[in-house]
N, C-alpha and C. Protein backbone atom coordinates (compact mmCIF):
# COMPACT_ATOMS: atom_id res chain seq x y z
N UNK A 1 128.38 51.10 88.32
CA UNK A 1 127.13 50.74 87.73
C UNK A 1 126.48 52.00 87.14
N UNK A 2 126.16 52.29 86.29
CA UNK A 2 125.39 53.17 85.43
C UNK A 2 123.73 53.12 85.81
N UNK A 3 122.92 54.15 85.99
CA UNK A 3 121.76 53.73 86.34
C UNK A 3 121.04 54.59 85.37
N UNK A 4 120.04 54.56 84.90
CA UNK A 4 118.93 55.54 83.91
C UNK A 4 118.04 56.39 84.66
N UNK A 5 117.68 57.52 84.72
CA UNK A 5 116.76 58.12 85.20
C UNK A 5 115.17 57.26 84.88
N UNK A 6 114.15 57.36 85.76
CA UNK A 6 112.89 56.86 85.35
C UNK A 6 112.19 58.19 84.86
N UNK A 7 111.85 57.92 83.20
CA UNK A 7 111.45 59.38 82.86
C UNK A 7 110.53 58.84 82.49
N UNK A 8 109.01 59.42 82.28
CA UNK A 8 107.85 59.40 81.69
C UNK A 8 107.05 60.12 81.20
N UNK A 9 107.02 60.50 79.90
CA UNK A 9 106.50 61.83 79.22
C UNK A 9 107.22 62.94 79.17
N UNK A 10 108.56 62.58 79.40
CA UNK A 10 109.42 63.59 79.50
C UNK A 10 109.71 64.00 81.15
N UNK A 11 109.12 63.87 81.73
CA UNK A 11 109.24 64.02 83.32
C UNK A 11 110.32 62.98 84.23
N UNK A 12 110.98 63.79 85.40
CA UNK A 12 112.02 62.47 85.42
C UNK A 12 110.78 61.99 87.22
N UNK A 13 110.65 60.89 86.65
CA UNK A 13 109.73 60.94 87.95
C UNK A 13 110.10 60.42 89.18
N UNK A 14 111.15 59.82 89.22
CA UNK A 14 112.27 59.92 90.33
C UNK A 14 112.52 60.93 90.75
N UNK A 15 113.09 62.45 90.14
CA UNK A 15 113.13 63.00 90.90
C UNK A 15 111.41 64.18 91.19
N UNK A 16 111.00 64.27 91.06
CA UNK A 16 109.28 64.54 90.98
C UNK A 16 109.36 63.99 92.26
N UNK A 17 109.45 63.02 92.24
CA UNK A 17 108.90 62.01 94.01
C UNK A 17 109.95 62.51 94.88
N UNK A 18 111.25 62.91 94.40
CA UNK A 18 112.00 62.96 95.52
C UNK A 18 111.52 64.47 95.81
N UNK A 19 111.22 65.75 95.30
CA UNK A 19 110.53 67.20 95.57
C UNK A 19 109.50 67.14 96.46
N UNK A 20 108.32 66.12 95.67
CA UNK A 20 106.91 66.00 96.76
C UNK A 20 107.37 65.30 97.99
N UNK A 21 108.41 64.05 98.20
CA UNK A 21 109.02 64.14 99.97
C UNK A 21 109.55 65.65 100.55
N UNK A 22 110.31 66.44 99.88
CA UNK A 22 110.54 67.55 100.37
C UNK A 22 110.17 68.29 100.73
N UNK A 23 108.89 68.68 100.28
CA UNK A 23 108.60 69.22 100.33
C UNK A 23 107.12 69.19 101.38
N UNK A 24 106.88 67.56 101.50
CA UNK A 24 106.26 67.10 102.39
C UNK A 24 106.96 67.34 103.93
N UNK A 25 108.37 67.39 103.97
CA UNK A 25 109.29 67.37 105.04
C UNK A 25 109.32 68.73 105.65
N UNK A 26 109.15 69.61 104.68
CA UNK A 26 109.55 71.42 104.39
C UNK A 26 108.32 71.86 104.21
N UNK A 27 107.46 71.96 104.93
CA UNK A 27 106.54 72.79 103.58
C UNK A 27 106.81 73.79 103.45
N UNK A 28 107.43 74.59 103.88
CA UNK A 28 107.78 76.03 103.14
C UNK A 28 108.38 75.96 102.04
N UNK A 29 109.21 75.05 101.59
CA UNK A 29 110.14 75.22 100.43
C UNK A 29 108.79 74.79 99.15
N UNK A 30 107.74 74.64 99.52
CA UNK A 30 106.21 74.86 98.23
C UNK A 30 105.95 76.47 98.37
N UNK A 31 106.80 77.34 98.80
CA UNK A 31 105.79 78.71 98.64
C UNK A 31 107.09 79.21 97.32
N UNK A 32 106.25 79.07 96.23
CA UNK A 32 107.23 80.28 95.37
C UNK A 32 106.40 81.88 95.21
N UNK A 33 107.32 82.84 94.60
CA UNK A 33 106.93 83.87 94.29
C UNK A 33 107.57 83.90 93.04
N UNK A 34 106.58 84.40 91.85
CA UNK A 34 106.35 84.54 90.74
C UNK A 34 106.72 86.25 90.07
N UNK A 35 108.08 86.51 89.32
CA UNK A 35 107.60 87.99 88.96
C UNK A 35 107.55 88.57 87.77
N UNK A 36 107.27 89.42 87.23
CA UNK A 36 107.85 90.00 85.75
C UNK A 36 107.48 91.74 85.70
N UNK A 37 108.28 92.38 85.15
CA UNK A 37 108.36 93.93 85.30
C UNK A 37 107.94 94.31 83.67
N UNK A 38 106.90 95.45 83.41
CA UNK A 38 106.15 95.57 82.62
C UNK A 38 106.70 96.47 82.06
N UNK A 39 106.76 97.34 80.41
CA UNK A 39 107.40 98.93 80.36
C UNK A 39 106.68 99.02 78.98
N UNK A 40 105.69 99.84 78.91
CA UNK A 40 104.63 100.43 77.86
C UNK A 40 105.80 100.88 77.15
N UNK A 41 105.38 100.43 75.78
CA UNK A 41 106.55 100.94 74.41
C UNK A 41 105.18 102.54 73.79
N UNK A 42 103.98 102.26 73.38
CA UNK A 42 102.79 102.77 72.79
C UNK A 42 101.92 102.55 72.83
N UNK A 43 100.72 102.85 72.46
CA UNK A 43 99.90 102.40 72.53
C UNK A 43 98.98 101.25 73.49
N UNK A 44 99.04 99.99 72.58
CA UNK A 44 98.95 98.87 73.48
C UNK A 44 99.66 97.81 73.68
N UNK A 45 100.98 98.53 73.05
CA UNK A 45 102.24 97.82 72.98
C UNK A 45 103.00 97.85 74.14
N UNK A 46 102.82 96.29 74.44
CA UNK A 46 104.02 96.27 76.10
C UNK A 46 104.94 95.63 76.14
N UNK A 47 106.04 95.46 76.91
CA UNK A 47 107.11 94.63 77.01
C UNK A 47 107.07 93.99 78.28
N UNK A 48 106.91 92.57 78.59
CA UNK A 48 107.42 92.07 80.11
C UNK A 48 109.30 91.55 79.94
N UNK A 49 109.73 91.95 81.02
CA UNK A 49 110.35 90.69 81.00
C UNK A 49 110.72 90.22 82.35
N UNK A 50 111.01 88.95 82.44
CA UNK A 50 111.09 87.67 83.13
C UNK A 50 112.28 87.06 83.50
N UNK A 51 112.84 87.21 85.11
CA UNK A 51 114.32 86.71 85.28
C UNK A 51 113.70 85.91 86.67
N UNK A 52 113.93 86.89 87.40
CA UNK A 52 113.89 86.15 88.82
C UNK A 52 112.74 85.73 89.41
N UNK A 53 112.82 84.66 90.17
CA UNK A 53 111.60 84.22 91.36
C UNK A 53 112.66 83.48 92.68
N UNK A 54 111.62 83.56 93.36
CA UNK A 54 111.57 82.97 94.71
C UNK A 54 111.31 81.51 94.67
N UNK A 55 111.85 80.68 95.09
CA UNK A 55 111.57 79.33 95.00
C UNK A 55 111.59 78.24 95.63
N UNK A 56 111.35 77.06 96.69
CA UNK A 56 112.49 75.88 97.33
C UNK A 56 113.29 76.95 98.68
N UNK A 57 112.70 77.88 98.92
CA UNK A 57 113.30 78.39 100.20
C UNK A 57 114.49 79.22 99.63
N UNK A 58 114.03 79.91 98.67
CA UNK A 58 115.46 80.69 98.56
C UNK A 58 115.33 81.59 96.77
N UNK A 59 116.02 82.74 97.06
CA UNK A 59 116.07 83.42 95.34
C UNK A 59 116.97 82.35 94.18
N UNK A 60 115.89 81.99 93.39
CA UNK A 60 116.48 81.06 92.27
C UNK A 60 117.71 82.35 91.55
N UNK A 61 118.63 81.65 91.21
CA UNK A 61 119.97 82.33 90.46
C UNK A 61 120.66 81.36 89.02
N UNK A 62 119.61 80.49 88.51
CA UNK A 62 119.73 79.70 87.54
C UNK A 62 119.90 80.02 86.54
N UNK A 63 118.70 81.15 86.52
CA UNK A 63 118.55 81.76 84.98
C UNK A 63 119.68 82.16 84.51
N UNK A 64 120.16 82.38 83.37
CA UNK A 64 121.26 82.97 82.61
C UNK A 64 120.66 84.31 82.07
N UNK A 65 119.47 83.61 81.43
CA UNK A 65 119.24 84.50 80.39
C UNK A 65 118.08 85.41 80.79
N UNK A 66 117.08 86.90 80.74
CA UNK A 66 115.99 86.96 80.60
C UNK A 66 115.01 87.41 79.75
N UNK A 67 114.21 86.23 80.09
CA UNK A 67 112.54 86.16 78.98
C UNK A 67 111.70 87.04 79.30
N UNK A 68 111.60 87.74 77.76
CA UNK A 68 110.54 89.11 77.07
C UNK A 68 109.93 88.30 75.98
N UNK A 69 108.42 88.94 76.95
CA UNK A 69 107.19 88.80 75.69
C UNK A 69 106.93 90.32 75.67
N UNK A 70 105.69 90.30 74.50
CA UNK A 70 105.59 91.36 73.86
C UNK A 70 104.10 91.25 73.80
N UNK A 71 103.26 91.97 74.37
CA UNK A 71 102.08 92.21 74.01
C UNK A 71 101.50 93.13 73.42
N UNK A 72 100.70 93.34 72.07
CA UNK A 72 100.17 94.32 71.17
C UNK A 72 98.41 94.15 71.09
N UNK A 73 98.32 95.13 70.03
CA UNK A 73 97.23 94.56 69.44
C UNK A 73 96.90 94.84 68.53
N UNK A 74 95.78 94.72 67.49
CA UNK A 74 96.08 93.95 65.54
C UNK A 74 95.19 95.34 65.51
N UNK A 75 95.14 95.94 63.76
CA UNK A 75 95.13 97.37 63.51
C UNK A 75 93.53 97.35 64.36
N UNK A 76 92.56 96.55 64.05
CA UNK A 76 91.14 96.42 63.90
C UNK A 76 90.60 97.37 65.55
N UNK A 77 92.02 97.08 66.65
CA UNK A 77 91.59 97.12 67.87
C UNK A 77 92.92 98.17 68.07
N UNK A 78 93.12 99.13 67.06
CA UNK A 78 94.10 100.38 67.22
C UNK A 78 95.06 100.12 67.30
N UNK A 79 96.15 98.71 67.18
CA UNK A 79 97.05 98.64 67.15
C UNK A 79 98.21 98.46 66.10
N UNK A 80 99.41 98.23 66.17
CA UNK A 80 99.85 97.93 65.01
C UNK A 80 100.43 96.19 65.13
N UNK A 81 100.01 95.85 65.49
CA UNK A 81 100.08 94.30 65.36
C UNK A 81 101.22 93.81 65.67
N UNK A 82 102.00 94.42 66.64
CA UNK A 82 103.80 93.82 66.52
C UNK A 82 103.59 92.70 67.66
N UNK A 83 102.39 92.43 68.32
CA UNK A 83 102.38 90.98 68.73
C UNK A 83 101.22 90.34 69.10
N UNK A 84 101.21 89.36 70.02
CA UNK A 84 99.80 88.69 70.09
C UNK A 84 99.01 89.93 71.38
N UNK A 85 97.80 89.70 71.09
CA UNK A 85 97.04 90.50 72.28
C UNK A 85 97.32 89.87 73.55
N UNK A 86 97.20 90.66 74.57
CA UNK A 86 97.31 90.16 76.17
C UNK A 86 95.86 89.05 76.19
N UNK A 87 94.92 88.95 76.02
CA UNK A 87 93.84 87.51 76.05
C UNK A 87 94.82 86.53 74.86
N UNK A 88 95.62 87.11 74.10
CA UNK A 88 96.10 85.52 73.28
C UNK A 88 97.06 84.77 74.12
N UNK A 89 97.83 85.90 74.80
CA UNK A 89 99.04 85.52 75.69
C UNK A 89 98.23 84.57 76.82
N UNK A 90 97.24 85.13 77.73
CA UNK A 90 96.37 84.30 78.95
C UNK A 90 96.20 83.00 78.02
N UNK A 91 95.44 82.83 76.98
CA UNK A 91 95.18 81.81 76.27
C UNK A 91 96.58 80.65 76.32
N UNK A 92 97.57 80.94 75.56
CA UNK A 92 98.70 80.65 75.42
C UNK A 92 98.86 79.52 76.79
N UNK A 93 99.38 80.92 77.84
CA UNK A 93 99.17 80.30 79.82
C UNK A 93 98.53 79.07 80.02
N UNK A 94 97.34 79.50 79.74
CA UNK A 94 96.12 78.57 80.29
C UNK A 94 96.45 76.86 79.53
N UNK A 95 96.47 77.26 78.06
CA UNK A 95 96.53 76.10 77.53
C UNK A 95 97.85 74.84 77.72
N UNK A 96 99.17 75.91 77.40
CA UNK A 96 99.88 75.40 78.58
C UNK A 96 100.19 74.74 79.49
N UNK A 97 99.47 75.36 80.53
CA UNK A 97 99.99 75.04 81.70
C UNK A 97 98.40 73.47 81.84
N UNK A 98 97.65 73.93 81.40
CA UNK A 98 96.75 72.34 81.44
C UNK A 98 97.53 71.31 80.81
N UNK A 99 97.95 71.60 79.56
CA UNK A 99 98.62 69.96 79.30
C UNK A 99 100.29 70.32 79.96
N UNK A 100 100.63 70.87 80.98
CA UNK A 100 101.58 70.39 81.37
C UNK A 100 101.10 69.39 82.80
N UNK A 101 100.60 70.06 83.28
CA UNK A 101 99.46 69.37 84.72
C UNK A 101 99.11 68.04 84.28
N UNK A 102 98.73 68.10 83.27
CA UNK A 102 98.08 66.65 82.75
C UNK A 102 99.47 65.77 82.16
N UNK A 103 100.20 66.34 81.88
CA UNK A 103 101.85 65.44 81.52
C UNK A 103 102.13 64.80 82.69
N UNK A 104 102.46 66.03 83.85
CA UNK A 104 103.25 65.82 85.27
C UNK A 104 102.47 65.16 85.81
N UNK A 105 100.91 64.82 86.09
CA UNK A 105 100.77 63.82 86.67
C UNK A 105 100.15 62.71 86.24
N UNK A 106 99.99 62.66 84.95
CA UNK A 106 99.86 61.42 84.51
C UNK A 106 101.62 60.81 84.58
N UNK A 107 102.20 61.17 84.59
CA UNK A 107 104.12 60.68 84.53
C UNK A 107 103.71 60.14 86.20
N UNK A 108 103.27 60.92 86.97
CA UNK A 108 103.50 60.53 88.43
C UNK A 108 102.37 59.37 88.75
N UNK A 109 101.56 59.19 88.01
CA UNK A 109 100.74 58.00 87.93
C UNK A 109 101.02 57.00 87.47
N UNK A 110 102.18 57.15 86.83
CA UNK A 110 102.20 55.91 85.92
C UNK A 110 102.04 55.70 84.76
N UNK A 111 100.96 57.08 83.76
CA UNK A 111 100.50 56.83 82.75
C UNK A 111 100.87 57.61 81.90
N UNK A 112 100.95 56.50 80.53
CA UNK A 112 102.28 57.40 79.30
C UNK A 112 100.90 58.07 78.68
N UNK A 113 101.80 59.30 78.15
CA UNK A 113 100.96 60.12 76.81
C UNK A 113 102.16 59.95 75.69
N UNK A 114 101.70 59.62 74.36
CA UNK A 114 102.38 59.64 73.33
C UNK A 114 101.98 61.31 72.97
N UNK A 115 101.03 61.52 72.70
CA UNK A 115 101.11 62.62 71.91
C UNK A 115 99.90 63.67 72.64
N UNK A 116 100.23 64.97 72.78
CA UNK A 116 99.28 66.31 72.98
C UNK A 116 99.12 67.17 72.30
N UNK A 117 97.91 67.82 71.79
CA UNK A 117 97.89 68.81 71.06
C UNK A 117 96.08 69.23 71.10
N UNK A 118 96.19 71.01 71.63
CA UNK A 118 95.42 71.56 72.24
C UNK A 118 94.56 72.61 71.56
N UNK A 119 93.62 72.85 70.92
CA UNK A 119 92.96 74.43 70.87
C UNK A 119 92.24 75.04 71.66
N UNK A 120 92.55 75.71 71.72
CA UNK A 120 92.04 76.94 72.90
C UNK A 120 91.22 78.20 72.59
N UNK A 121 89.98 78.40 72.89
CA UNK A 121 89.00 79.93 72.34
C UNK A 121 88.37 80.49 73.34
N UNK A 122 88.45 81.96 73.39
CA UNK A 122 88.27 82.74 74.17
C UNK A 122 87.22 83.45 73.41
N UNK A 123 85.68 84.10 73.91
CA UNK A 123 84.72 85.13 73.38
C UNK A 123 84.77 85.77 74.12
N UNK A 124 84.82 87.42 73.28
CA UNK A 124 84.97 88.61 74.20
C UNK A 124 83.77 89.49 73.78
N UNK A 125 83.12 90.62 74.21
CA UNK A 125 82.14 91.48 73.83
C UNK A 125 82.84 92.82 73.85
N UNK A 126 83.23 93.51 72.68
CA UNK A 126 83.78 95.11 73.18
C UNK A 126 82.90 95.89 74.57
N UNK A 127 81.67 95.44 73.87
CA UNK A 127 80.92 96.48 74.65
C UNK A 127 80.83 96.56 76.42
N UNK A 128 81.68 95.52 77.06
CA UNK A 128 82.51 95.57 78.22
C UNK A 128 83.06 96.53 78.38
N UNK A 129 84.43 96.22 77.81
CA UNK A 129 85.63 97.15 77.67
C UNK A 129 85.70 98.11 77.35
N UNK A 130 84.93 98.90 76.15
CA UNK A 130 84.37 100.24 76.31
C UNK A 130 83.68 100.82 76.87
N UNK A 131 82.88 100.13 77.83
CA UNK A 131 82.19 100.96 78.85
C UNK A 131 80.55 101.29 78.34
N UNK A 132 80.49 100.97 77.41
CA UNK A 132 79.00 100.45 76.39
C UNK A 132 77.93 100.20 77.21
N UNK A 133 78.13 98.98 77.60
CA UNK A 133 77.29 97.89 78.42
C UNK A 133 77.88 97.72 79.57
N UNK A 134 77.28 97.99 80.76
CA UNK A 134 77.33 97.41 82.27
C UNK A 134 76.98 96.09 82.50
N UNK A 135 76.12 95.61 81.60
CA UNK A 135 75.93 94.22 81.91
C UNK A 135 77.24 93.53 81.24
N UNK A 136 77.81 93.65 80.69
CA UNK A 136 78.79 92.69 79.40
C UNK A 136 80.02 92.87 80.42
N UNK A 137 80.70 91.98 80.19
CA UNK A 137 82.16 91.61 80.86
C UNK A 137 82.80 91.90 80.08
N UNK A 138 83.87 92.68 80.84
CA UNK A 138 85.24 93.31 80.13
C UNK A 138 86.07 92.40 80.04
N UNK A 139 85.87 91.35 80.08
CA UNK A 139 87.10 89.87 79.73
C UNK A 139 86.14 89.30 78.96
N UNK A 140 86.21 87.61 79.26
CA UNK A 140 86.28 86.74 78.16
C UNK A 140 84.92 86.41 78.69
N UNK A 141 83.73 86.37 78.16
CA UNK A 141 82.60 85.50 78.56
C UNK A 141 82.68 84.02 78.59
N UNK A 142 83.62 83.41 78.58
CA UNK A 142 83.98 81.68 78.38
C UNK A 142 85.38 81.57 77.45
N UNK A 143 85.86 80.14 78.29
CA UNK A 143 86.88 79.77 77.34
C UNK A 143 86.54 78.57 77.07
N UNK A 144 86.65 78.15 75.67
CA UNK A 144 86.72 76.54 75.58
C UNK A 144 88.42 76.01 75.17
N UNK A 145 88.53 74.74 76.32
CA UNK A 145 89.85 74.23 75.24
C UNK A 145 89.23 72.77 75.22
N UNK A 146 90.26 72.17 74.54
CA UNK A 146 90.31 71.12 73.68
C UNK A 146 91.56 70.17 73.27
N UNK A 147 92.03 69.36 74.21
CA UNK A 147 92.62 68.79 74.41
C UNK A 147 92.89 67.81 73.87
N UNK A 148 93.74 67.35 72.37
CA UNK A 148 93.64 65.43 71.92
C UNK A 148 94.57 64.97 72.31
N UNK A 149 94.47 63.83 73.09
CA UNK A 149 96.02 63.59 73.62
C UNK A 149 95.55 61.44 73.23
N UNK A 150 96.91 61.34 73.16
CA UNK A 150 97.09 59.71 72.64
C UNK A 150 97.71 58.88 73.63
N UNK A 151 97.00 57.96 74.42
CA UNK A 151 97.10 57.95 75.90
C UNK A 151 96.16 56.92 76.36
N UNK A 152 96.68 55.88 76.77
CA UNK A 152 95.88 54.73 77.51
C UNK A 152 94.78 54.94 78.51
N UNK A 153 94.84 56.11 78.89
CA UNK A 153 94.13 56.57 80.22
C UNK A 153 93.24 57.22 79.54
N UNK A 154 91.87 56.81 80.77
CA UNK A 154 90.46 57.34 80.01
C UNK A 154 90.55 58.98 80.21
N UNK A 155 88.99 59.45 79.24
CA UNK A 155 89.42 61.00 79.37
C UNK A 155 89.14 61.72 80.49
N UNK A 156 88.81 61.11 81.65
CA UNK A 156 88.26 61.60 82.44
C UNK A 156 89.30 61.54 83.31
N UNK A 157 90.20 60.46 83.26
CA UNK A 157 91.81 60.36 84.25
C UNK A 157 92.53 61.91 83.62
N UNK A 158 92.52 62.01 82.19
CA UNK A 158 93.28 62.85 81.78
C UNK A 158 92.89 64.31 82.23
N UNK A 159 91.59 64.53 82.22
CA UNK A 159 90.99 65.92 82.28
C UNK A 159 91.39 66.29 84.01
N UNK A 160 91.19 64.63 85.26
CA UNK A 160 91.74 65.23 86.06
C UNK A 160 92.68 65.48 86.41
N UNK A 161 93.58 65.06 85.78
CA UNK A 161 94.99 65.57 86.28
C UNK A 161 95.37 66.84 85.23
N UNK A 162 94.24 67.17 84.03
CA UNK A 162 95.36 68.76 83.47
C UNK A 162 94.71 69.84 84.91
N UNK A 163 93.28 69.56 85.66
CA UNK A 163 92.97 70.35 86.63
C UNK A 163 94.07 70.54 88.07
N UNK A 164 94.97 70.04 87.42
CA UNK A 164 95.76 70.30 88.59
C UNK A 164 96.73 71.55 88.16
N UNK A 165 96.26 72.16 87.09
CA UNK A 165 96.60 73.32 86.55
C UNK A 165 97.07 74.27 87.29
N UNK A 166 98.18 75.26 87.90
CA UNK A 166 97.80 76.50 88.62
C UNK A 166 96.72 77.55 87.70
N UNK A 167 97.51 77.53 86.62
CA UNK A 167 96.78 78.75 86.09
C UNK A 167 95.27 78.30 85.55
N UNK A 168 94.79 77.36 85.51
CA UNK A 168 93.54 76.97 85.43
C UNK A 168 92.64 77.41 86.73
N UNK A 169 93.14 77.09 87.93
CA UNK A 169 92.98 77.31 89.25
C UNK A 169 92.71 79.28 89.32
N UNK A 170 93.96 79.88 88.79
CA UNK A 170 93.80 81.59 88.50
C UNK A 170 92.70 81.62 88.68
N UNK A 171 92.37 80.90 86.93
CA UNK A 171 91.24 81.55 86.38
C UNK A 171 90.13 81.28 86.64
N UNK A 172 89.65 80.22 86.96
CA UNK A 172 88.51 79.95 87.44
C UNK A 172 88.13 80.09 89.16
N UNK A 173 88.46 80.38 89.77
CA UNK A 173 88.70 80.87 90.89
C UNK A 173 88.85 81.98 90.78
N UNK A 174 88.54 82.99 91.99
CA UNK A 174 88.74 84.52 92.26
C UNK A 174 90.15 84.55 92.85
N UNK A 175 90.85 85.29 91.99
CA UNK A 175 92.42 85.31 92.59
C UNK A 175 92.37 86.69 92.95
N UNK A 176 92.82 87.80 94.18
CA UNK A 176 92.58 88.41 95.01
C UNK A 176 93.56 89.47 94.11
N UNK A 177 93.87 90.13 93.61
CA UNK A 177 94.71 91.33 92.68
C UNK A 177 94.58 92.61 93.40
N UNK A 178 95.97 93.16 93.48
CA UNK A 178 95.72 94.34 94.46
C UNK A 178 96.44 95.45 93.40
N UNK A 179 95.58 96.38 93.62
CA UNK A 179 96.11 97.44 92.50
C UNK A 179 97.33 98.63 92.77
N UNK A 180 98.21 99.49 92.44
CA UNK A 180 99.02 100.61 93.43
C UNK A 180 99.48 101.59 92.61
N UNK A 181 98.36 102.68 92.32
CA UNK A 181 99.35 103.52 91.24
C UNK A 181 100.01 104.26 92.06
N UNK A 182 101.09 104.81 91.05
CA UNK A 182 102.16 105.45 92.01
C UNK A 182 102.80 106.56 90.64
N UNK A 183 102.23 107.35 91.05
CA UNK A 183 102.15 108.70 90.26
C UNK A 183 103.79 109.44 90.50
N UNK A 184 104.61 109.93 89.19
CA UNK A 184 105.94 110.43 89.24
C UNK A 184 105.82 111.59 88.63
């Protein structure tokens, strides 16, 4: 007998349900660790790249390949523009990872999305970051996104399930960052 996966929005939600028993059974196999190793090219030109994590109780060994981004910044802010700024990249994350939250559990609810598509804006004040102003924040004074998605479910089903975001969670929440220079 041939059987079909139950997929919804792209999600196979058969197996989705069979992870959350597992992990209901295990809870340790929910602790991942997340990594990526950084290497300044110039300026404000950086390189990550991205292979391994911790995952399901054990070092994932899946990857084949590993993923490099590139963070710069555009002449205006001394750079030479060879990529997006580190706030476009967070942006990128953030936006992301909300309509994936909002895919994965609207799929685990039951409820289809035909279509997503997101803008995302970040306001910054230099006078943070240069050290100008003590009152002004050296990040983003607000982000707005903006979510249109085509979808039976009201917007308020939708908005709660993209909050099941991690990286929404990051950011709006105090996430605890520990610093370690280590001088050669």
């Amino acid at each position: 007998m041939i059987t079909t996966a139950n997929v919804k929005n792209g999600v196979n939600v058969d197996q989705l349900v069979e992870t959350i028993n597992h992990i209901q059974e295990q809870p340790e196999l929910a602790k991942f660790e997340f990594r990526a190793k950084n290497n300044w090219i110039d300026g404000g030109h950086c390189v990550s790249s991205i292979k391994s994590f911790y995952g399901a109780g054990q070092e994932d060994t899946t990857r084949e390949e590993t993923f490099t981004m590139e963070c710069s910044h555009p002449q205006v802010l001394l750079g030479a523009d060879e990529a997006a700024t580190p706030p476009e990249v967070l942006l990128h994350a953030l936006s992301s990872c909300l309509t994936g939250a909002m895919v994965y559990h609207a799929a685990a609810n039951g409820v289809d999305i035909e279509g997503a598509e997101s803008s995302i804006q970040g306001n910054a004040d230099l006078h943070g970051f240069l050290g100008l102003d003590p009152e002004v924040r050296m990040g983003f004074d607000g982000i707005k996104f903006k979510l249109r998605v085509k979808s039976d479910a009201t917007a308020e089903q939708l908005e709660n399930f993209a909050k099941f975001s991690p990286v929404f969670d990051m950011i709006s929440n105090p996430t605890p960052i520990s610093i370690e220079i280590v001088k050669q």
